[in-house]
Protein backbone atom coordinates (compact mmCIF):
# COMPACT_ATOMS: atom_id res chain seq x y z
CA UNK A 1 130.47 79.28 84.37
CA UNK A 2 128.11 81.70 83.16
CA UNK A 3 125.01 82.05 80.94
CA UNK A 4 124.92 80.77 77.31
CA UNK A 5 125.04 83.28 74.98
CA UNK A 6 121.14 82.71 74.11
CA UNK A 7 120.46 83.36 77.30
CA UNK A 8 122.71 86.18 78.22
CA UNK A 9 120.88 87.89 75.09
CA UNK A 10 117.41 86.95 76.60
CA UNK A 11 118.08 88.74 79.49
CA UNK A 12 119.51 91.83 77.97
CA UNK A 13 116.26 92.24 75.73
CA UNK A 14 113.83 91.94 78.87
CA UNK A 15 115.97 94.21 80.52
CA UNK A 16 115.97 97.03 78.17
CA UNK A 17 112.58 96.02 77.35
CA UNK A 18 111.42 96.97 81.23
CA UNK A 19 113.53 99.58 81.03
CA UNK A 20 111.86 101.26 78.69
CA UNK A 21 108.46 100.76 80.58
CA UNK A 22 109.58 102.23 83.15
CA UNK A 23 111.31 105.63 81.74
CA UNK A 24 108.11 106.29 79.72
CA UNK A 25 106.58 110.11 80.31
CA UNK A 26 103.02 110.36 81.03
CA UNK A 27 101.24 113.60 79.47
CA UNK A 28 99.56 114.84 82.50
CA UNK A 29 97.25 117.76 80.26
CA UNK A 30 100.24 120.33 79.67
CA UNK A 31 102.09 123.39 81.70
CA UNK A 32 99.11 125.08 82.65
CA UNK A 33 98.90 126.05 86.29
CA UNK A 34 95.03 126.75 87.29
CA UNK A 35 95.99 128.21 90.28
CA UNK A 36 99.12 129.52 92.28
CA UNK A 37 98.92 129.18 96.47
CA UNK A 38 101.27 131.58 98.15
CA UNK A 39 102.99 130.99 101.31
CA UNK A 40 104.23 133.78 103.10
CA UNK A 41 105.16 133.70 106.91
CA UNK A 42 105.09 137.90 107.12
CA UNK A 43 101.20 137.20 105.65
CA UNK A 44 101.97 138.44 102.57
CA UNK A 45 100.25 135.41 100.87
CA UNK A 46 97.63 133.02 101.40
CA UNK A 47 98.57 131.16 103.81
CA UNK A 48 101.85 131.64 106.23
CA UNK A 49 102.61 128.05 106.99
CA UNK A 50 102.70 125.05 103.59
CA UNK A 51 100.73 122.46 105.18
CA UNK A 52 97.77 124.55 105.55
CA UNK A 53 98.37 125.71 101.33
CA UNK A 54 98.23 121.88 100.63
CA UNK A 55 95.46 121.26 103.06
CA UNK A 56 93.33 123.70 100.79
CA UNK A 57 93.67 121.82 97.48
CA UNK A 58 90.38 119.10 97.06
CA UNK A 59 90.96 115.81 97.15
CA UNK A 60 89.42 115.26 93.72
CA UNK A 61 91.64 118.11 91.87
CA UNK A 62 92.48 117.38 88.60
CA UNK A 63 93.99 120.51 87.92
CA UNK A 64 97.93 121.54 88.17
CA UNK A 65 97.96 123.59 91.10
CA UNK A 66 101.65 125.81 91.95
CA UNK A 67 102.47 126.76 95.53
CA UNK A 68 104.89 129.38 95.73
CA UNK A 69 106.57 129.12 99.25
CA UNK A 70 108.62 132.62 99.69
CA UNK A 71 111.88 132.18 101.85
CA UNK A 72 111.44 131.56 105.37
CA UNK A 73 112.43 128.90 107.74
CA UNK A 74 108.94 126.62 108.22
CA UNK A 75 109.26 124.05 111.01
């Protein structure tokens, strides 16, 4: 059976098509970190467990913010 060749080609140019949509980057305003969160379980940071570093970012922030989580096992 199969799909006439009209048709085959149809659905090869909507497929590529959405493809595309889909794989498309979005410029989110650069590399620029406004501010780096440490997590440190020997308290050599900001905070010593990572829920409580992503608890502290506003729910409005529009700003790249980094946390660093040092090595550690966080349960």
């Amino acid at each position: 059976m199969g799909f006439p060749p009209q048709q085959k080609i149809f659905h090869l140019i909507i497929f590529f098509g959405y493809c595309f949509c889909l794989g498309r980057a979005i410029d989110c305003g650069g590399n620029h970190v406004t501010n780096i969160i440490v997590v440190d379980q020997q308290g050599r940071g900001a905070f010593k467990m990572i829920q409580h570093a992503i608890d502290s970012i506003v729910n409005n922030n529009n700003q790249w913010v980094k946390i660093h989580i040092n090595p550690g096992k966080y349960v």
